[in-house]
N, C-alpha and C. Protein backbone atom coordinates (compact mmCIF):
# COMPACT_ATOMS: atom_id res chain seq x y z
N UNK A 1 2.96 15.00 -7.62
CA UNK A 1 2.36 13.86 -6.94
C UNK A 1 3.43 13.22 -6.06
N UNK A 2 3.01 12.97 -4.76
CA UNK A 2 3.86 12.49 -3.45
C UNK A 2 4.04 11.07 -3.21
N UNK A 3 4.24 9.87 -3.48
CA UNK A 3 3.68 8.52 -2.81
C UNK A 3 5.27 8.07 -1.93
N UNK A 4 4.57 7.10 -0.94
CA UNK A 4 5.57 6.57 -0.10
C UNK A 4 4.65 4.83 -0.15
N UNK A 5 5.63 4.46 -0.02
CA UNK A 5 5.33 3.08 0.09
C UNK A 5 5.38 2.49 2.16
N UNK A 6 4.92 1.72 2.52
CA UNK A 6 5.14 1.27 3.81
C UNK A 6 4.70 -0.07 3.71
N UNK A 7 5.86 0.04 4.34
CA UNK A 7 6.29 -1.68 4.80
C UNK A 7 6.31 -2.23 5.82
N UNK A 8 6.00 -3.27 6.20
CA UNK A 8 5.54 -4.43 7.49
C UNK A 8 4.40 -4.77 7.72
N UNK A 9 4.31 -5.67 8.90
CA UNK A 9 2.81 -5.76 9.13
C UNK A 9 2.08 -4.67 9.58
N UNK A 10 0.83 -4.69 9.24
CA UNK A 10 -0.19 -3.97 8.92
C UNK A 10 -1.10 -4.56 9.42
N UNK A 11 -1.84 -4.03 10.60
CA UNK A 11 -3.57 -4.49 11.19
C UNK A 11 -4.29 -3.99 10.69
N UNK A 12 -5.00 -4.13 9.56
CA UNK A 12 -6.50 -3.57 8.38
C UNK A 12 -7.48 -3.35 9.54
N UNK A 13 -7.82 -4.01 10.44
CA UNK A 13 -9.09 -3.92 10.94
C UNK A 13 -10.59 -4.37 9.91
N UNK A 14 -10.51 -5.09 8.80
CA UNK A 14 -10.89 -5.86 8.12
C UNK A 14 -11.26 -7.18 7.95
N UNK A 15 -12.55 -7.65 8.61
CA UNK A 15 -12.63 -9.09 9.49
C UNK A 15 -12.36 -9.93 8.17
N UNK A 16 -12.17 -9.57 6.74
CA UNK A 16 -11.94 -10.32 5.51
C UNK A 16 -10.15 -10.31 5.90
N UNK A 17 -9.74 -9.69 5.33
CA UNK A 17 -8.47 -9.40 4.97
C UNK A 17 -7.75 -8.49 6.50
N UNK A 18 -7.48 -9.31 7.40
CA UNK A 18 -7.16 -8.66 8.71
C UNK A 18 -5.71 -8.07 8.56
N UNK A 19 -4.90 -8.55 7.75
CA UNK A 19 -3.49 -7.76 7.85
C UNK A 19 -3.05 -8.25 6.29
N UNK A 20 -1.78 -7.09 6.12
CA UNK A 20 -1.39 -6.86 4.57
C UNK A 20 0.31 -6.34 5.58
N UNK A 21 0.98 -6.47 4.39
CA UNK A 21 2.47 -6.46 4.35
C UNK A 21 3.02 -5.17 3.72
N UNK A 22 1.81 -4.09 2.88
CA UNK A 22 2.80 -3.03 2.74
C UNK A 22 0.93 -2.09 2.55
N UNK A 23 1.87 -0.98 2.53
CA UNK A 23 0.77 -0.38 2.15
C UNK A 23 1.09 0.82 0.93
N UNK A 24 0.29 1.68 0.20
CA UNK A 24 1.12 2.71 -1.06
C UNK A 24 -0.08 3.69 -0.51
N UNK A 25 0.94 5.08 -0.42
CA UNK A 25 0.17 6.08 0.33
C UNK A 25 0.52 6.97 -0.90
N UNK A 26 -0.53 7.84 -1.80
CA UNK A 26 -0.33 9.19 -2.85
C UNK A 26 -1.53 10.00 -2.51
N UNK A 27 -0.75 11.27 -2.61
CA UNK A 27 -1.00 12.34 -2.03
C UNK A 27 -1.44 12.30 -0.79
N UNK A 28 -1.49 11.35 0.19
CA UNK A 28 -1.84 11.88 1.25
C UNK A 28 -2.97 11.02 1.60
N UNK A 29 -3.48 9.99 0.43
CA UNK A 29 -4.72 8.94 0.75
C UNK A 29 -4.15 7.96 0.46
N UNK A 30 -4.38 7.00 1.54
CA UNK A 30 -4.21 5.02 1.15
C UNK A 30 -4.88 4.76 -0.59
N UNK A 31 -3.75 4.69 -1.05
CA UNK A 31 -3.95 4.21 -2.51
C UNK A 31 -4.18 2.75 -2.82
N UNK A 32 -3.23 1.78 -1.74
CA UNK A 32 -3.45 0.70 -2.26
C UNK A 32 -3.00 -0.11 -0.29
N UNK A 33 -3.77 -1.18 -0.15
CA UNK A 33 -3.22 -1.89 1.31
C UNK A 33 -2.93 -3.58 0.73
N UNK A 34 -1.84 -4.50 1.09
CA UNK A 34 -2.10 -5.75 0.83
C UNK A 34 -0.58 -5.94 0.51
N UNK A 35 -0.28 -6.69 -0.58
CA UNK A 35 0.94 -7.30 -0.52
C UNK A 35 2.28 -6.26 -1.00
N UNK A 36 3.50 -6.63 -0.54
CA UNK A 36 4.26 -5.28 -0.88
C UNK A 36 5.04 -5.46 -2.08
N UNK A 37 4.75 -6.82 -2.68
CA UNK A 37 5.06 -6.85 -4.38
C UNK A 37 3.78 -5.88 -5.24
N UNK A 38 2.71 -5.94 -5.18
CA UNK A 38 2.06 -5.34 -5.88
C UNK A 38 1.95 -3.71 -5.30
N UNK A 39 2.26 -3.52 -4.40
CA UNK A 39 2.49 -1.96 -4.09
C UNK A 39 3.81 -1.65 -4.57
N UNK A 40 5.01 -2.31 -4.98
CA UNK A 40 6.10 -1.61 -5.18
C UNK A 40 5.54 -1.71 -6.89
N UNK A 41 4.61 -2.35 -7.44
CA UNK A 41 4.23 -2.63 -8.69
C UNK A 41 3.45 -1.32 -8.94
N UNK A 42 2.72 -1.29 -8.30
CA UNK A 42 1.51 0.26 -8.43
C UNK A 42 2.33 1.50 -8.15
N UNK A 43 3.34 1.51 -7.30
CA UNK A 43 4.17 2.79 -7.32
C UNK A 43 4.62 2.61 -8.49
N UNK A 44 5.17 1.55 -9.55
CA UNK A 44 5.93 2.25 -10.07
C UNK A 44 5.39 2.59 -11.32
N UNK A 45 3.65 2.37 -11.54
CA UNK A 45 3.00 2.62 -12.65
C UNK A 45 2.15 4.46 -12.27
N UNK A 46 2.31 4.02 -11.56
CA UNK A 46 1.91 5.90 -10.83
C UNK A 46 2.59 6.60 -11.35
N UNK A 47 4.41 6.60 -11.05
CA UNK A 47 5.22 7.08 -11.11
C UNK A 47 5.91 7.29 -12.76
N UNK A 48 4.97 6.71 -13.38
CA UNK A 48 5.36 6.51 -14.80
C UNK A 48 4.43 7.74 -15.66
């Protein structure tokens, strides 16, 4: 299993939630979009 985390702003295109600060990419699909405390949180329960 592959994940990368990405960081900065982020345009969702989501008239709710229009931008997020990181995003967590595994295998190859958006796993998670929104804040980059809880994506460095979800990588590291993936990764466990």
């Amino acid at each position: 299993m592959k994940q990368t985390i990405i960081l900065g702003n982020i345009i969702t295109m989501d008239e709710k939630r229009p931008f997020a600060k990181a995003a967590l990419v595994k295998d190859g699909v958006f796993a998670y979009i929104g804040s980059a405390e809880e994506a460095k949180a979800l990588a590291a329960i993936y990764k466990a």
